[in-house]
PDB file of N, CA and C in Angstrom:
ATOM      1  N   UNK A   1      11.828  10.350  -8.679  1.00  0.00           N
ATOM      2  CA  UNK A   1      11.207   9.235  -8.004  1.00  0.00           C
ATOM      3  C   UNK A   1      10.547   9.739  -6.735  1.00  0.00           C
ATOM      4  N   UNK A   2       9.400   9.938  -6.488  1.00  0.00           N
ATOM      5  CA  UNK A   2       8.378   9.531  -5.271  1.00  0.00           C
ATOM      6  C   UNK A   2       8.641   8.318  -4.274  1.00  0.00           C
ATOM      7  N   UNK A   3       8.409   8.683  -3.192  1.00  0.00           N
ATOM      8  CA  UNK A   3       8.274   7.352  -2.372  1.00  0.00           C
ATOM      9  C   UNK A   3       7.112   7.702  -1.385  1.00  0.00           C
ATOM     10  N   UNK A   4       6.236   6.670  -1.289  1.00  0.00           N
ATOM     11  CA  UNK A   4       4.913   6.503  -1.186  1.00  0.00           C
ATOM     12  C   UNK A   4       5.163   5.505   0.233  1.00  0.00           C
ATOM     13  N   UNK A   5       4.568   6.238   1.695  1.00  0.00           N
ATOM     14  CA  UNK A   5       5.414   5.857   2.844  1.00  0.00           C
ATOM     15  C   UNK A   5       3.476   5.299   3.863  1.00  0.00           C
ATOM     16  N   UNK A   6       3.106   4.205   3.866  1.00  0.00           N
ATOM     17  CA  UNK A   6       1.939   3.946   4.634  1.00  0.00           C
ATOM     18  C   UNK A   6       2.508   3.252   5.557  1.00  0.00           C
ATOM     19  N   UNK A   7       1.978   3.582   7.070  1.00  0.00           N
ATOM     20  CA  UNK A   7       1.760   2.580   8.176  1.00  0.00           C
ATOM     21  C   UNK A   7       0.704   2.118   7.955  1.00  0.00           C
ATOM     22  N   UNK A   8       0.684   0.874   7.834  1.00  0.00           N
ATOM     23  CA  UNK A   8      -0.768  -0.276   8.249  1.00  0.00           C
ATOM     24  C   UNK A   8      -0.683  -0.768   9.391  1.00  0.00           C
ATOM     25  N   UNK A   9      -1.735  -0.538  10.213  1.00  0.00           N
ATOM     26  CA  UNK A   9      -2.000  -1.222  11.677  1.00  0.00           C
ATOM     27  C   UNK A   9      -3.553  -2.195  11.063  1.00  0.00           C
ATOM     28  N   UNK A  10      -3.379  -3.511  10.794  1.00  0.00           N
ATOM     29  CA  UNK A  10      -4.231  -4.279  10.531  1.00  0.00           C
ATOM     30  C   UNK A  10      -5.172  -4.941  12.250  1.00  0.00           C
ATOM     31  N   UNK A  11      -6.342  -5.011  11.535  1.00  0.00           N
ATOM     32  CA  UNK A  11      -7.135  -5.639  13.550  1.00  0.00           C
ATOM     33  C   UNK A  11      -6.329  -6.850  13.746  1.00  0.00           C
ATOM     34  N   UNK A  12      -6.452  -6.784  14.832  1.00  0.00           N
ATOM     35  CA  UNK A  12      -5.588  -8.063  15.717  1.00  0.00           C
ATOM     36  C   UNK A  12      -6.519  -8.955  15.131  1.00  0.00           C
ATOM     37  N   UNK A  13      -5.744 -10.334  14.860  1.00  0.00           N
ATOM     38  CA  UNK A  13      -6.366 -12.035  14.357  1.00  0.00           C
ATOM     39  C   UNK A  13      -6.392 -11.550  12.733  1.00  0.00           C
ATOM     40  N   UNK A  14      -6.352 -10.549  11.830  1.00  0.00           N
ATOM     41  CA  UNK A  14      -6.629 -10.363  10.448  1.00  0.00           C
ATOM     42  C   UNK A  14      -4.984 -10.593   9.905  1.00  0.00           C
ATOM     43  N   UNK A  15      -4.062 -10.543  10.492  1.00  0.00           N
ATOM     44  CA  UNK A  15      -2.536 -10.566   9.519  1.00  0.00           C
ATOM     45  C   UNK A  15      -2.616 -12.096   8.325  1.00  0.00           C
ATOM     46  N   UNK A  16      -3.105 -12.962   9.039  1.00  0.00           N
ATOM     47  CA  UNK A  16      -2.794 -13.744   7.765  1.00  0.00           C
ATOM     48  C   UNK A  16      -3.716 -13.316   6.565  1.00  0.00           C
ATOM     49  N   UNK A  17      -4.679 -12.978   6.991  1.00  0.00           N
ATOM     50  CA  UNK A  17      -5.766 -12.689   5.886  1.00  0.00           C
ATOM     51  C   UNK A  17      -5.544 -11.406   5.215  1.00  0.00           C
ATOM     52  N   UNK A  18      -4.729 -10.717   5.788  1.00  0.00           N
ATOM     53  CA  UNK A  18      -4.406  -9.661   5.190  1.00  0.00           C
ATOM     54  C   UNK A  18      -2.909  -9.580   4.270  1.00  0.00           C
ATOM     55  N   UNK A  19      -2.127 -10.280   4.494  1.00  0.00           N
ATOM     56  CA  UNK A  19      -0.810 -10.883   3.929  1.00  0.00           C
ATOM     57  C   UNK A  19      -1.458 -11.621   2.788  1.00  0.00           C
ATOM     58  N   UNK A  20      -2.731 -12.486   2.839  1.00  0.00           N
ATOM     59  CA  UNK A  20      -2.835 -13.328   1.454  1.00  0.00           C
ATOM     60  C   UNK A  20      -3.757 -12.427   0.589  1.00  0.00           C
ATOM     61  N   UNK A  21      -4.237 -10.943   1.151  1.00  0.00           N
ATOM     62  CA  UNK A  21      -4.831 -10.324   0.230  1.00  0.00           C
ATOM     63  C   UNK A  21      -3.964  -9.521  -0.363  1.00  0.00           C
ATOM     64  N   UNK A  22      -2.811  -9.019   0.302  1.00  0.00           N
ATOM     65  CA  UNK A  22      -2.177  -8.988   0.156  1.00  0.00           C
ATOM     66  C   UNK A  22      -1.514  -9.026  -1.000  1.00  0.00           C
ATOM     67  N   UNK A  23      -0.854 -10.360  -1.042  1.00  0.00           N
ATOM     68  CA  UNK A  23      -0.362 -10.858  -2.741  1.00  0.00           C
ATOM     69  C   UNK A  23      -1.311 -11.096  -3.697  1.00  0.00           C
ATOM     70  N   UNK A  24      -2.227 -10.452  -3.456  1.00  0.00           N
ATOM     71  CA  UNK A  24      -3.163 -10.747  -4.623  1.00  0.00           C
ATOM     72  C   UNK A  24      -3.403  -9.134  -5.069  1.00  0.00           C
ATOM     73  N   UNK A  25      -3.421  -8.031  -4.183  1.00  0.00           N
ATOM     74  CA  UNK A  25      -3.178  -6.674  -4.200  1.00  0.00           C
ATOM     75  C   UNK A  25      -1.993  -6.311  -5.005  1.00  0.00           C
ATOM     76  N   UNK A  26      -0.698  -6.913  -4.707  1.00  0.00           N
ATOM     77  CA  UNK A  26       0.750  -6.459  -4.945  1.00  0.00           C
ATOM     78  C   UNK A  26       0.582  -6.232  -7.008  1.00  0.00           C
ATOM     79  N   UNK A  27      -0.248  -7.441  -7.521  1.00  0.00           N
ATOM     80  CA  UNK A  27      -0.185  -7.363  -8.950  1.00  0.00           C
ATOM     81  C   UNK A  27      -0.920  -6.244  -9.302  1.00  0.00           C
ATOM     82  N   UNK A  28      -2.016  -5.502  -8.622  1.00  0.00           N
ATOM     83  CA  UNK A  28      -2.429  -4.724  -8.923  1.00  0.00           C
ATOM     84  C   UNK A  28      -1.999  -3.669  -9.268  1.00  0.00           C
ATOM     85  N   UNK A  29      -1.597  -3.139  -8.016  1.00  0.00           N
ATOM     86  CA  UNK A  29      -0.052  -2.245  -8.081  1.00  0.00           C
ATOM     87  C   UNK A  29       0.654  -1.725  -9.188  1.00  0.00           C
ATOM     88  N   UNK A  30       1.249  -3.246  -9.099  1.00  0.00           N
ATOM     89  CA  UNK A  30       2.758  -3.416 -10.037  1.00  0.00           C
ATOM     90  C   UNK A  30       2.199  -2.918 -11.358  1.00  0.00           C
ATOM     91  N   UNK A  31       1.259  -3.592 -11.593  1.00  0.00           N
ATOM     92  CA  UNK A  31       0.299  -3.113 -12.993  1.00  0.00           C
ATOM     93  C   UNK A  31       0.099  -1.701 -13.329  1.00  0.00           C
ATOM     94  N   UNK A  32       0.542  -1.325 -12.088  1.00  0.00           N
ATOM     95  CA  UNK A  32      -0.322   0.592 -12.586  1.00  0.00           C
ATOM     96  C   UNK A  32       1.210   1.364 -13.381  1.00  0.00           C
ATOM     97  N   UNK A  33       0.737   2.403 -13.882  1.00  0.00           N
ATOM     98  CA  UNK A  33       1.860   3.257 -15.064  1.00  0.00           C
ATOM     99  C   UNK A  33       2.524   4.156 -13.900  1.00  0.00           C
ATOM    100  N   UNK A  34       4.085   4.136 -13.944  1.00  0.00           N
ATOM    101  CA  UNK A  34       3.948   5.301 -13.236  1.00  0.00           C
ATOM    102  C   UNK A  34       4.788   4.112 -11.794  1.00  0.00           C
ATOM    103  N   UNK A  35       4.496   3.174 -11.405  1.00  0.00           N
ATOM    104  CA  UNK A  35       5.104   2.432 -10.785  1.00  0.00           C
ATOM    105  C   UNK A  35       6.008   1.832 -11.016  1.00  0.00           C
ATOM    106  N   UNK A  36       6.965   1.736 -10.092  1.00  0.00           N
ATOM    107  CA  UNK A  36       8.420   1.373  -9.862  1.00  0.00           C
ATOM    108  C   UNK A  36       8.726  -0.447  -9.233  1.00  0.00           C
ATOM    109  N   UNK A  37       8.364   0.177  -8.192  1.00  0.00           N
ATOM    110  CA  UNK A  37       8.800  -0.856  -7.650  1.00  0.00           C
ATOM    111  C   UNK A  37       7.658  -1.092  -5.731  1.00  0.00           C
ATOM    112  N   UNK A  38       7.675  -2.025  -5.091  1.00  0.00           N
ATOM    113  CA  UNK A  38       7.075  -2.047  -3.691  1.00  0.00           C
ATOM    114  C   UNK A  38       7.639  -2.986  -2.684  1.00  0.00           C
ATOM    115  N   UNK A  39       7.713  -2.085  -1.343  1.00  0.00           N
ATOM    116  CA  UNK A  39       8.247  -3.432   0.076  1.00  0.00           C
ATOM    117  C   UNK A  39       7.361  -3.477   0.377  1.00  0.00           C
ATOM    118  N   UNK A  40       6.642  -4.668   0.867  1.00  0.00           N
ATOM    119  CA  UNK A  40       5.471  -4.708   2.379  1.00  0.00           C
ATOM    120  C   UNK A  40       6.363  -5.142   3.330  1.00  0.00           C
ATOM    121  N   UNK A  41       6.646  -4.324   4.665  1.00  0.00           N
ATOM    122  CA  UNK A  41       7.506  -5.652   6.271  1.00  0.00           C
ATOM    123  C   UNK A  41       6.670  -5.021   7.226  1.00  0.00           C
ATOM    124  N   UNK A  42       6.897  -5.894   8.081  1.00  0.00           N
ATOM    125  CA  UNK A  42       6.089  -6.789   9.091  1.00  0.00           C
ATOM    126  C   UNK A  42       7.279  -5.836   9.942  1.00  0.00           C
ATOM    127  N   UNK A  43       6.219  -5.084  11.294  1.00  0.00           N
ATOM    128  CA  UNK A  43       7.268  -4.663  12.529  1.00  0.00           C
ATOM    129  C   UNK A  43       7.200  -5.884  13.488  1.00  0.00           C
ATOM    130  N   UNK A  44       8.763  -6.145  13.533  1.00  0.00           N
ATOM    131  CA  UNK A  44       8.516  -6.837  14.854  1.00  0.00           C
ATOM    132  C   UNK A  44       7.932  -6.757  16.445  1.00  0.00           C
ATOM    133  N   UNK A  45       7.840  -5.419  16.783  1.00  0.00           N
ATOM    134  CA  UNK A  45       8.090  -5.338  18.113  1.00  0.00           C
ATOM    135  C   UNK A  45       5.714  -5.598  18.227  1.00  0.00           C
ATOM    136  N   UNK A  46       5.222  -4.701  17.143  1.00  0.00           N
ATOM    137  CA  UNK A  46       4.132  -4.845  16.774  1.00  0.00           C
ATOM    138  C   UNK A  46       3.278  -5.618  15.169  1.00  0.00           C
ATOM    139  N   UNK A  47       3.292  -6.778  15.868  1.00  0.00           N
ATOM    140  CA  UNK A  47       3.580  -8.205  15.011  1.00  0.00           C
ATOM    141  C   UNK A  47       1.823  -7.418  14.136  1.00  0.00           C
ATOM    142  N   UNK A  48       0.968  -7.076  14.330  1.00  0.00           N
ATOM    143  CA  UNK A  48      -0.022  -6.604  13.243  1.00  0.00           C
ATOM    144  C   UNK A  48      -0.281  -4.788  12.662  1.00  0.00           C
ATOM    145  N   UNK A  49       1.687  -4.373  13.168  1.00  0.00           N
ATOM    146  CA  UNK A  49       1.791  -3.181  12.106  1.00  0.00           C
ATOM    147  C   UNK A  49       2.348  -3.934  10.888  1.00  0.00           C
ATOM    148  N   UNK A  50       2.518  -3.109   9.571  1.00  0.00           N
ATOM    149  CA  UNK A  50       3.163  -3.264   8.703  1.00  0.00           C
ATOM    150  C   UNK A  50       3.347  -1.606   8.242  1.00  0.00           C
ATOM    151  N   UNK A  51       4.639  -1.606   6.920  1.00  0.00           N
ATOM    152  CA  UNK A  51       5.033  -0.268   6.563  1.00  0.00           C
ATOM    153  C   UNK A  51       4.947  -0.714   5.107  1.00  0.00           C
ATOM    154  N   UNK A  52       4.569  -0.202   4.078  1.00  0.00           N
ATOM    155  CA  UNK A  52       4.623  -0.162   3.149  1.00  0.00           C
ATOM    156  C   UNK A  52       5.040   0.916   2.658  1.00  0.00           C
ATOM    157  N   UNK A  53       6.514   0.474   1.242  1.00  0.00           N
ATOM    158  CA  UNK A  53       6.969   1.583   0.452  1.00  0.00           C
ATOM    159  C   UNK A  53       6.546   1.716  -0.884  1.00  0.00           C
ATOM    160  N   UNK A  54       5.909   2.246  -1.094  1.00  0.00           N
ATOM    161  CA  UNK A  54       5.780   2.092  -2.560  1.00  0.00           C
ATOM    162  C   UNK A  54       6.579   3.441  -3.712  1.00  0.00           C
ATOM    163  N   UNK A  55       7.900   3.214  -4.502  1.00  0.00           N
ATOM    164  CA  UNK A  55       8.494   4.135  -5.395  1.00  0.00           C
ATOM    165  C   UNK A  55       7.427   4.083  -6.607  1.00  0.00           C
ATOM    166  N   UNK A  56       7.302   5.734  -7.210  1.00  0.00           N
ATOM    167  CA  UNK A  56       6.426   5.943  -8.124  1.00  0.00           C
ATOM    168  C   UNK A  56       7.381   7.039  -9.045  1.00  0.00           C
ATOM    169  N   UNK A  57       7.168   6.729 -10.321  1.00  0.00           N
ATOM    170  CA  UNK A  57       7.939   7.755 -10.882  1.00  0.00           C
ATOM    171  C   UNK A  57       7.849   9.262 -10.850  1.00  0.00           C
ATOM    172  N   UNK A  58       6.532   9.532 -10.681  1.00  0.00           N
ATOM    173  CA  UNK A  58       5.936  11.219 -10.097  1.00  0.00           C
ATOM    174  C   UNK A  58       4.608  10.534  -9.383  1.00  0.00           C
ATOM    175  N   UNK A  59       4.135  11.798  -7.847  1.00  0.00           N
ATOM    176  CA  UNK A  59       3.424  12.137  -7.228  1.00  0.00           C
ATOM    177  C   UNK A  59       1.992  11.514  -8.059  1.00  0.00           C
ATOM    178  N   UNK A  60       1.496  11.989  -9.246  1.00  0.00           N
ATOM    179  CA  UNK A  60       0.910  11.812  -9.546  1.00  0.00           C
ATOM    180  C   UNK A  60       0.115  10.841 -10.523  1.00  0.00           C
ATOM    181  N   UNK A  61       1.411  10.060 -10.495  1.00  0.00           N
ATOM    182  CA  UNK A  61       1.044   8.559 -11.145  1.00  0.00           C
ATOM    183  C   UNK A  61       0.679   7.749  -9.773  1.00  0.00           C
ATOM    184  N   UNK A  62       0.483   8.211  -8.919  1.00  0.00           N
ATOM    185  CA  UNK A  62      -0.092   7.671  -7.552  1.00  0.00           C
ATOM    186  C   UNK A  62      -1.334   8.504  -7.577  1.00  0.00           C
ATOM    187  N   UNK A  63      -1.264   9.553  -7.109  1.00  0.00           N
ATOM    188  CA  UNK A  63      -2.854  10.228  -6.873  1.00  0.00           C
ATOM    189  C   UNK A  63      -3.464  10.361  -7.563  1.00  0.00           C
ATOM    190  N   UNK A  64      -3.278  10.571  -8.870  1.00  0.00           N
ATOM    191  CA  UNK A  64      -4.081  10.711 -10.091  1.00  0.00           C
ATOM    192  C   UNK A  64      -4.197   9.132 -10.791  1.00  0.00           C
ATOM    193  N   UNK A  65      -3.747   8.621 -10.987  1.00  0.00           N
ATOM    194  CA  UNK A  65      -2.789   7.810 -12.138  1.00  0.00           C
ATOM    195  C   UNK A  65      -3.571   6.617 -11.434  1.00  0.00           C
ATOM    196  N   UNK A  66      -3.100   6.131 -10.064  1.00  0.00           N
ATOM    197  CA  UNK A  66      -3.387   4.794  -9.656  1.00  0.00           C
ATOM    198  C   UNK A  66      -4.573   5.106  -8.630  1.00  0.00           C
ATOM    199  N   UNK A  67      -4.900   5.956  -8.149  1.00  0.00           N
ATOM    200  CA  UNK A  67      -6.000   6.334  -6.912  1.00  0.00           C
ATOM    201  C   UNK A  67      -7.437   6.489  -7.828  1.00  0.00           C
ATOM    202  N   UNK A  68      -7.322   7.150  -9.241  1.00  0.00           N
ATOM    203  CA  UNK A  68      -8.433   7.010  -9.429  1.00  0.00           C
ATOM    204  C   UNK A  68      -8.994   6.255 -10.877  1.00  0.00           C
ATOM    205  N   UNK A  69      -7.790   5.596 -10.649  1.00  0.00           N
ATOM    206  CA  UNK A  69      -8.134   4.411 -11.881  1.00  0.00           C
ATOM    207  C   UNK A  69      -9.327   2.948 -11.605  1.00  0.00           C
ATOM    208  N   UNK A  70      -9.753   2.293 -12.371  1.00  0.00           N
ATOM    209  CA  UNK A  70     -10.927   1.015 -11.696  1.00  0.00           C
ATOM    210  C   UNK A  70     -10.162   0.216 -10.538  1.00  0.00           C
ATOM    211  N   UNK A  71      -8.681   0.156 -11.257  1.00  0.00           N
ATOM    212  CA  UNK A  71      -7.913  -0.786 -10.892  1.00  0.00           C
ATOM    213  C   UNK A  71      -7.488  -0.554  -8.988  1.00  0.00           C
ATOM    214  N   UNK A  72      -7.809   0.715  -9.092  1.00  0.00           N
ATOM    215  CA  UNK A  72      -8.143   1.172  -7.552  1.00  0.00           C
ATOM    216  C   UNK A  72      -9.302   0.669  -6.889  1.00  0.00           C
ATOM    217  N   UNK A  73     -10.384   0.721  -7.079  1.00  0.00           N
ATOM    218  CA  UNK A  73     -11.239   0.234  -6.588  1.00  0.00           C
ATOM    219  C   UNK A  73     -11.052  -1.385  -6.406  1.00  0.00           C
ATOM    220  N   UNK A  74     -10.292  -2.197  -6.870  1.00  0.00           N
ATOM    221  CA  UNK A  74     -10.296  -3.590  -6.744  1.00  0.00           C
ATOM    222  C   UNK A  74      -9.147  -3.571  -5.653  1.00  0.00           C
ATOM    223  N   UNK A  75      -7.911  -3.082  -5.349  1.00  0.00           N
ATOM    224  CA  UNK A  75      -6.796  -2.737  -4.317  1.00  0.00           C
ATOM    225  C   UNK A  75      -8.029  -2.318  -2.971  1.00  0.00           C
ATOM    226  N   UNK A  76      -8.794  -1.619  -3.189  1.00  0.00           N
ATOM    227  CA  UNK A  76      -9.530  -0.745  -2.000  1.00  0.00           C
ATOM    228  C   UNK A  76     -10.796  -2.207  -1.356  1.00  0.00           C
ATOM    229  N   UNK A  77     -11.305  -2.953  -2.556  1.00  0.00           N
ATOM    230  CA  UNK A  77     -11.801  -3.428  -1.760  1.00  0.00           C
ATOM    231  C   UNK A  77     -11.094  -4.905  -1.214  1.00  0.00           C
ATOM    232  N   UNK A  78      -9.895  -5.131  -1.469  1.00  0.00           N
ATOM    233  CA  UNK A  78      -9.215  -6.410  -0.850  1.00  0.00           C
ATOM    234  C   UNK A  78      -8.413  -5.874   0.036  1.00  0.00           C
ATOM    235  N   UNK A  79      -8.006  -4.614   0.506  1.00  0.00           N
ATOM    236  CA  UNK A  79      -7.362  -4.244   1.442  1.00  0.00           C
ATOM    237  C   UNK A  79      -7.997  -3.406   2.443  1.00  0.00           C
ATOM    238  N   UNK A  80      -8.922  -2.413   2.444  1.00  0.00           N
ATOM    239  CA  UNK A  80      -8.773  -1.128   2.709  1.00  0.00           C
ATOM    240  C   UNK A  80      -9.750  -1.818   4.152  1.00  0.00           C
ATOM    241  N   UNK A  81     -11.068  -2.826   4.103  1.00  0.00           N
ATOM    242  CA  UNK A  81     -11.444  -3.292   5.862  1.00  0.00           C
ATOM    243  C   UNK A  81     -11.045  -4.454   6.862  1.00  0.00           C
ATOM    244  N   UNK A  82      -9.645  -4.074   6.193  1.00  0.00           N
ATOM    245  CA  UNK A  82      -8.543  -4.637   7.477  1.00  0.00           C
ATOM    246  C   UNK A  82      -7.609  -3.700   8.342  1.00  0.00           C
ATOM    247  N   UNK A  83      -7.971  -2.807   7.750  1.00  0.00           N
ATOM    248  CA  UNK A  83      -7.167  -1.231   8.467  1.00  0.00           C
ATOM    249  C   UNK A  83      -7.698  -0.576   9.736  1.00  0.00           C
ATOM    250  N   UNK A  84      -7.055  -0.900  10.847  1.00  0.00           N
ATOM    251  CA  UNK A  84      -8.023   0.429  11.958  1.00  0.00           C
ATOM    252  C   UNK A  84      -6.760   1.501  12.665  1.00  0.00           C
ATOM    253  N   UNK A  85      -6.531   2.311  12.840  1.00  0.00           N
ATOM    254  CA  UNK A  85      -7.440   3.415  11.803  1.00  0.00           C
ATOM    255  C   UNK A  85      -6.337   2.897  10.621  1.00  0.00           C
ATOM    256  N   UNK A  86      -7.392   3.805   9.747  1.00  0.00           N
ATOM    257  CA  UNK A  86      -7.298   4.049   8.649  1.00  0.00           C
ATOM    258  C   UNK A  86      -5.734   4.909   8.285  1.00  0.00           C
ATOM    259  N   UNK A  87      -4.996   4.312   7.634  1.00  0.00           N
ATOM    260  CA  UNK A  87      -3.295   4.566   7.412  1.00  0.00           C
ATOM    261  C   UNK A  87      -3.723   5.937   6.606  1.00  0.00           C
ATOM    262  N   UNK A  88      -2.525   6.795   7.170  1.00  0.00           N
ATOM    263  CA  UNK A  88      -1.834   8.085   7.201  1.00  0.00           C
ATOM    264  C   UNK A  88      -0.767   7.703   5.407  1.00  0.00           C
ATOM    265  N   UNK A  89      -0.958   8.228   4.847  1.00  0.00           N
ATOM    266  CA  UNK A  89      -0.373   8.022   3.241  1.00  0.00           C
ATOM    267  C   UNK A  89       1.183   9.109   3.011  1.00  0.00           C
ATOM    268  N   UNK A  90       1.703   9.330   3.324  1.00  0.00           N
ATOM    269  CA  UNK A  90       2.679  10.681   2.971  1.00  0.00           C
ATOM    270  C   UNK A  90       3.497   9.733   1.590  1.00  0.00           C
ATOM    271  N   UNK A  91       4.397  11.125   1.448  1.00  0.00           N
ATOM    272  CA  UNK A  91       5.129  11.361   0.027  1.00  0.00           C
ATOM    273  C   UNK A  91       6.593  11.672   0.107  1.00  0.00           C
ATOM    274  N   UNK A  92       7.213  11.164  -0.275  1.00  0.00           N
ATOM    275  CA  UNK A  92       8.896  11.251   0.061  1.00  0.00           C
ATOM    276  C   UNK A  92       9.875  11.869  -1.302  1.00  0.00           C
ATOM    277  N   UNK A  93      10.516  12.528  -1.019  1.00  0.00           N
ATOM    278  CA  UNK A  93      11.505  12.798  -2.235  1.00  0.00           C
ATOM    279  C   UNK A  93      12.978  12.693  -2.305  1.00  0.00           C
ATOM    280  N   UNK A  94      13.657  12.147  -2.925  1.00  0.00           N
ATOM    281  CA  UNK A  94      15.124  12.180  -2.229  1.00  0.00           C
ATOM    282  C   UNK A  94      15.627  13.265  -2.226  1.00  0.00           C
ATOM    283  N   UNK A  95      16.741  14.216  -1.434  1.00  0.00           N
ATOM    284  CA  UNK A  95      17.108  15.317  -1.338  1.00  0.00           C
ATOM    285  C   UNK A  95      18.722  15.236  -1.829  1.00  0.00           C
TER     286      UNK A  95
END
């Protein structure tokens, strides 16, 4: 199992709009091969970060698998110009 580790810092005034694209993103996701499971939470202390986890069964049912499938391009354009900057992506493994 992979774990798929993004900070989102969304622009200030975009969180609701980005929470309801949000759940419309999450099916996308869930849909791809190779996916497990996903958290989206909300930091409190910085009410328009969020952390997203996403578990993948290998590395590459994410980079390969879901990054360059169509079904990417529809995730990229309901999420990706609410981001400033642009989220840092890393890769987790359990030890």
């Amino acid at each position: 199992m992979i774990l798929e580790v993004a900070i989102l810092n969304v622009k200030p005034g975009l969180t609701s709009e980005f929470e309801a694209a949000f759940a419309t993103a999450a099916a996308i996701i869930a849909s791809s091969p190779g996916y497990l499971s996903h958290e989206l939470q909300r930091c409190l202390e910085t009410t328009n970060r969020y952390i997203l986890l996403v578990r993948w069964q290998t590395l590459e049912d994410h980079t390969i698998g879901f990054r360059q499938s169509p079904q990417y391009q529809e995730w990229h354009s309901l999420l990706h110009h609410f981001y400033q900057p642009f989220p840092v992506v890393e890769h987790y493994t359990v030890l």
